[in-house]
C-alpha atoms as a PDB file:
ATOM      1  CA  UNK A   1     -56.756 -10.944  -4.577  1.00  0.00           C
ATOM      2  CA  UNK A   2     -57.863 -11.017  -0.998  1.00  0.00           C
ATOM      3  CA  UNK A   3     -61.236 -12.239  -0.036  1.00  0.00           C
ATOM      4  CA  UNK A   4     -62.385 -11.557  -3.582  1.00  0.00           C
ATOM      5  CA  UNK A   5     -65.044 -14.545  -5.121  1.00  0.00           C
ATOM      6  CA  UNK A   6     -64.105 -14.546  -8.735  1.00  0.00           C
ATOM      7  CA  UNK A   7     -66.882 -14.688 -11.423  1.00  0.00           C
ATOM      8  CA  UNK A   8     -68.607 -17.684 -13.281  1.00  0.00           C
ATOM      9  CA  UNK A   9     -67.226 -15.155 -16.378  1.00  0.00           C
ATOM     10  CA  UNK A  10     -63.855 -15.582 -14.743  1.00  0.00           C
ATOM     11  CA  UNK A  11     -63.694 -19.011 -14.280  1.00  0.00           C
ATOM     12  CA  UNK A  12     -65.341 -19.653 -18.257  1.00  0.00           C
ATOM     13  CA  UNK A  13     -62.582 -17.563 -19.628  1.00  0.00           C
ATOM     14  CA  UNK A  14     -59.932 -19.467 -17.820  1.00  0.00           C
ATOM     15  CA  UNK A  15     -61.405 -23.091 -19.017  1.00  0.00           C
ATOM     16  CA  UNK A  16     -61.501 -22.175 -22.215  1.00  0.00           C
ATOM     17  CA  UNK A  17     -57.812 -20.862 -22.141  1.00  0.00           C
ATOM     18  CA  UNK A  18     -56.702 -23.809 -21.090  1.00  0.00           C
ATOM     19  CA  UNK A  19     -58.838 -25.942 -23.742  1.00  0.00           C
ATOM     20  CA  UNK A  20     -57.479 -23.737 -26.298  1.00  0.00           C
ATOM     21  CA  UNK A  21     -53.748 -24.190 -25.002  1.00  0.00           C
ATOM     22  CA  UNK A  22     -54.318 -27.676 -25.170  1.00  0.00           C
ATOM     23  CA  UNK A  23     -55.468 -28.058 -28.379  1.00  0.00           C
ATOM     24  CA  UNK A  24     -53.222 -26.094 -29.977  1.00  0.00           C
ATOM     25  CA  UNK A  25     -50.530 -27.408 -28.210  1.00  0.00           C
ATOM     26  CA  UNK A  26     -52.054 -31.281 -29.194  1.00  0.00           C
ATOM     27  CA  UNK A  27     -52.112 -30.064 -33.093  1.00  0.00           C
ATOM     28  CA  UNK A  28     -48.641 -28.507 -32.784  1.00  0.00           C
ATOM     29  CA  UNK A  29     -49.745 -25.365 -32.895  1.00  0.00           C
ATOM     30  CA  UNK A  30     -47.115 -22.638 -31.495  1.00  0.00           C
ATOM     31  CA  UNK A  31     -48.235 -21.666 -27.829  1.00  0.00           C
ATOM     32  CA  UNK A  32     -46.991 -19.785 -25.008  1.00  0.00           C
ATOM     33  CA  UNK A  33     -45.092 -23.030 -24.328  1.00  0.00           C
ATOM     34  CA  UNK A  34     -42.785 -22.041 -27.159  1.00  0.00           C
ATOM     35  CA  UNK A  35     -42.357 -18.710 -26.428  1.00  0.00           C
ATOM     36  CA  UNK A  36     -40.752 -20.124 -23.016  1.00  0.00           C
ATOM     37  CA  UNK A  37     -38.321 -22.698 -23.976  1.00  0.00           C
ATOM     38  CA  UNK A  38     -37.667 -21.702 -27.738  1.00  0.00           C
ATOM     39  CA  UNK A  39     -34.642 -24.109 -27.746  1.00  0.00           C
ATOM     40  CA  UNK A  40     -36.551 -27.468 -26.714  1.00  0.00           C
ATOM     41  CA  UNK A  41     -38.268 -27.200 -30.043  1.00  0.00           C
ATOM     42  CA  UNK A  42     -34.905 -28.985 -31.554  1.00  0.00           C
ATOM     43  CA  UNK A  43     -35.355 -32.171 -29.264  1.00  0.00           C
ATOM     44  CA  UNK A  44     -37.944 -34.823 -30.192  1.00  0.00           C
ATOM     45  CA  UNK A  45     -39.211 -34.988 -26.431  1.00  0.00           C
ATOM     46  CA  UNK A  46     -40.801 -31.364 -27.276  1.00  0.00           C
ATOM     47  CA  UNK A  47     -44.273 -31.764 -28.513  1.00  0.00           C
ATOM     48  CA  UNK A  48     -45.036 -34.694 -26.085  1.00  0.00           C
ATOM     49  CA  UNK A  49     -43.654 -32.352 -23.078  1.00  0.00           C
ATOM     50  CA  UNK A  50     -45.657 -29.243 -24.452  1.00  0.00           C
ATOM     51  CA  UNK A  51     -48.869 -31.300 -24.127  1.00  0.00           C
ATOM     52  CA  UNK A  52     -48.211 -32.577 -20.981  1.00  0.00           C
ATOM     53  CA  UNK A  53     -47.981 -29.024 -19.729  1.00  0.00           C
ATOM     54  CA  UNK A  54     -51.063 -27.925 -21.375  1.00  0.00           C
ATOM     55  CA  UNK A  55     -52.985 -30.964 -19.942  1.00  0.00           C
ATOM     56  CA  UNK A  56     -51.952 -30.304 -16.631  1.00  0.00           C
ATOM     57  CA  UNK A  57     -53.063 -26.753 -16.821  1.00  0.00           C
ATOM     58  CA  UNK A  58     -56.374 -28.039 -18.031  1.00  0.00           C
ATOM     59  CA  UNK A  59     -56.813 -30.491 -15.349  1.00  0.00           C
ATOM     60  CA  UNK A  60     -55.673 -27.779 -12.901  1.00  0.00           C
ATOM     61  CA  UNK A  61     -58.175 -25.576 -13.903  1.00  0.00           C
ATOM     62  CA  UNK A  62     -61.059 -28.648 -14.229  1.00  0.00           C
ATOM     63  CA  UNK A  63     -59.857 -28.940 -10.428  1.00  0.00           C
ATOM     64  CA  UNK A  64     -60.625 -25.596  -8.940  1.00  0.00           C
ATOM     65  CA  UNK A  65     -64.006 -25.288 -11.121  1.00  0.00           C
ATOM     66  CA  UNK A  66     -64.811 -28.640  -9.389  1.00  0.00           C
ATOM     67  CA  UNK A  67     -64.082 -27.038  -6.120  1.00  0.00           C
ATOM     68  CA  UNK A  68     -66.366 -23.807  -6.478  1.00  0.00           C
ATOM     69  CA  UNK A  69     -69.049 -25.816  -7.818  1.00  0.00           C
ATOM     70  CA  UNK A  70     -68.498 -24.261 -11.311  1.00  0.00           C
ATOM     71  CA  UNK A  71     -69.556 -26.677 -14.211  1.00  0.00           C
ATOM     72  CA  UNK A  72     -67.042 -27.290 -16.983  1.00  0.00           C
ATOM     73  CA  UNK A  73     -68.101 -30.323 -18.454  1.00  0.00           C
ATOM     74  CA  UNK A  74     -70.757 -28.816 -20.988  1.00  0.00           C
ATOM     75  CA  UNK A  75     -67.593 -26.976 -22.586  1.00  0.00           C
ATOM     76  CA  UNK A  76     -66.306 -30.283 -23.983  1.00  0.00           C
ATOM     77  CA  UNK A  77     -67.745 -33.037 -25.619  1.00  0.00           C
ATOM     78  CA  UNK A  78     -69.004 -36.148 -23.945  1.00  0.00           C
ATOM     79  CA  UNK A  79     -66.186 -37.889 -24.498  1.00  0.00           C
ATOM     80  CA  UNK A  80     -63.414 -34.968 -23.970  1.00  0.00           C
ATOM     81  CA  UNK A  81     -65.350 -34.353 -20.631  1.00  0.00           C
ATOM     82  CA  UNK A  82     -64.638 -38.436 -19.799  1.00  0.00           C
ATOM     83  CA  UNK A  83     -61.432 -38.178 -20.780  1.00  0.00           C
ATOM     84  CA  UNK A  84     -60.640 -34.965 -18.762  1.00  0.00           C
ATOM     85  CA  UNK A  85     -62.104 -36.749 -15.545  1.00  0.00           C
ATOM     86  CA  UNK A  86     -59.680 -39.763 -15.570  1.00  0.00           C
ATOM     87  CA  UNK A  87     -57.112 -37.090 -15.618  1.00  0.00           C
ATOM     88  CA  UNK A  88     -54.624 -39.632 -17.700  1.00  0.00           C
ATOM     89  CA  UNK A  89     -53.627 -38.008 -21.083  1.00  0.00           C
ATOM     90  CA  UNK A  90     -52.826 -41.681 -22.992  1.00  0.00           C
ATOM     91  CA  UNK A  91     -52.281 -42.113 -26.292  1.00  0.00           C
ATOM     92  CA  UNK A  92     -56.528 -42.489 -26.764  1.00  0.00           C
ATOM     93  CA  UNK A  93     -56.452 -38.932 -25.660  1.00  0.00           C
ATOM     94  CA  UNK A  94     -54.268 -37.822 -28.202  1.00  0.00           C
ATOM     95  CA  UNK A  95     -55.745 -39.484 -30.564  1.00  0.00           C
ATOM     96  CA  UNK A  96     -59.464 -39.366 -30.144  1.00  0.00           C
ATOM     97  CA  UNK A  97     -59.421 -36.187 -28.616  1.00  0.00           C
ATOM     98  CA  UNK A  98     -61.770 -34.569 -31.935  1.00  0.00           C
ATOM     99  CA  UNK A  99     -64.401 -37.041 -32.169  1.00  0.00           C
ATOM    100  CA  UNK A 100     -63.621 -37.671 -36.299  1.00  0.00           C
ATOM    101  CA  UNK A 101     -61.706 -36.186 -38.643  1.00  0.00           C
ATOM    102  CA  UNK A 102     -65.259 -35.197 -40.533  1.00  0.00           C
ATOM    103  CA  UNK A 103     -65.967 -33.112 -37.704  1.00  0.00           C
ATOM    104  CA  UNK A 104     -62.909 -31.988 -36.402  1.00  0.00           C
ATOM    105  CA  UNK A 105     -62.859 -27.842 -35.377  1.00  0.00           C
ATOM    106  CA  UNK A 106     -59.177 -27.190 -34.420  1.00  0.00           C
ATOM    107  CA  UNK A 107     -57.981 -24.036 -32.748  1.00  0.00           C
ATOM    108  CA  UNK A 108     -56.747 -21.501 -35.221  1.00  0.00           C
END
């Protein structure tokens, strides 16, 4: 890539790819994840390993739009934004990510 800046277009698309993995990987939705280690779907460990990869993408991503400056944070709600900057995916996270179930939008 060289000396090449990338784009605030760039750097949008690649937040919400990781939002989207996580999601979909927090409602057990099939992701690239799967596609990778097809047999790990037979042990129980599975889903809570699949969303520990997504998270750390996310975070990984959060990181580098923290240092260019780019702003993330309005992509997720107040709380998913708070929950994203203590970096620890808990239980609460799992749980409460979707503010309620009234207004829950999961990933297709």
């Amino acid at each position: 890539m060289g000396n090449v800046q990338p784009s605030d277009d760039f750097f949008a698309q690649k937040l919400e790819e990781a939002k989207v993995h996580f999601e979909r990987a927090l409602d057990c939705k099939h992701t690239e994840f799967d596609d990778l280690y097809p047999y790990m779907i037979e042990h129980p460990q599975f889903f809570w390993y699949k969303r520990y990869v997504a998270w750390s993408e996310l975070l990984t991503v959060v990181k580098m739009c923290d240092e260019l400056d780019f702003p993330w944070a309005d992509r997720f709600t107040e709380r998913q934004a708070e929950y994203v900057r203590s970096r620890v995916m808990s239980s609460k996270v799992l749980d409460e990510w979707y503010e309620t179930n009234d207004s829950v939008k999961h990933v297709g």
